[in-house]
Protein backbone atom coordinates (compact mmCIF):
# COMPACT_ATOMS: atom_id res chain seq x y z
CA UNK A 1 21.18 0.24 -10.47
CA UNK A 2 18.10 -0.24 -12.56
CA UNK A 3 14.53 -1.83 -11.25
CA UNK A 4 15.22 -4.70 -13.12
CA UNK A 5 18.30 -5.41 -11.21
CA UNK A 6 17.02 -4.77 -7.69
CA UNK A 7 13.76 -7.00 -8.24
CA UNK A 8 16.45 -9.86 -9.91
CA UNK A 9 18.40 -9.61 -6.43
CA UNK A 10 15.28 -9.24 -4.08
CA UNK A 11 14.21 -12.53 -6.09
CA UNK A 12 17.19 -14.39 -6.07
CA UNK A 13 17.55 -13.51 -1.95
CA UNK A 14 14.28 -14.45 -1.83
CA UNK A 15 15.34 -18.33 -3.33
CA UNK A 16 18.36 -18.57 -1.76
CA UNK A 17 16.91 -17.92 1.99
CA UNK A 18 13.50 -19.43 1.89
CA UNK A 19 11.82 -16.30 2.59
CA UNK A 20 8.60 -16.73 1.08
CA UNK A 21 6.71 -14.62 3.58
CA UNK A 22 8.30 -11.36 2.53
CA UNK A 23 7.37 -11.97 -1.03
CA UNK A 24 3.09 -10.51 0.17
CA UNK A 25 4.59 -7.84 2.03
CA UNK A 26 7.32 -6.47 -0.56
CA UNK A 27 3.92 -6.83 -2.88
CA UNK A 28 1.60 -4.47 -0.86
CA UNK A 29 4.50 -2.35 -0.31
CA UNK A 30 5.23 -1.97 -4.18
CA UNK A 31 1.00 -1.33 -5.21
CA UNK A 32 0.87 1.27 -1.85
CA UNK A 33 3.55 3.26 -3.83
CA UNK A 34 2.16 3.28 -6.65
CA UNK A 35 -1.09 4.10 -5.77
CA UNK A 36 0.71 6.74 -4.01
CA UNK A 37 2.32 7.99 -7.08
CA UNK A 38 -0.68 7.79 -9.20
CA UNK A 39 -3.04 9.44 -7.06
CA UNK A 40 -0.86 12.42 -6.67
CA UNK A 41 -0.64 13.44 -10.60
CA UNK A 42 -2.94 11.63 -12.54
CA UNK A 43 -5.70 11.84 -14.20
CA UNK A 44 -6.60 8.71 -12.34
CA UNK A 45 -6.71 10.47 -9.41
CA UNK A 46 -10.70 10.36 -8.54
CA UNK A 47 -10.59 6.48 -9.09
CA UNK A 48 -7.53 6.18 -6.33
CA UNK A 49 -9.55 8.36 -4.14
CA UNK A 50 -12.58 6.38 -4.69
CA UNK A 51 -10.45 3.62 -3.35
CA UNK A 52 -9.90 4.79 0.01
């Protein structure tokens, strides 16, 4: 499965329960890994740290 497709399903489950309140979490969870990922092997990696 590709990203596209699991953010498509997250989005139609999403709809299709009324789940609106997991939409902010699944958010922060999504920019937390990618800070993650960028602050590991980046040059970008001073800025993330600044962050924090």
């Amino acid at each position: 499965m590709d990203f596209l497709t699991i953010a498509k399903d997250m989005f139609r489950f999403l709809w299709k329960k009324r789940a609106w309140w997991l939409a902010p979490i699944i958010l922060m969870l999504v920019l937390v890994a990618v800070l993650i990922v960028f602050g590991q092997s980046s040059v970008l990696s001073p800025f993330v740290y600044a962050l924090f």
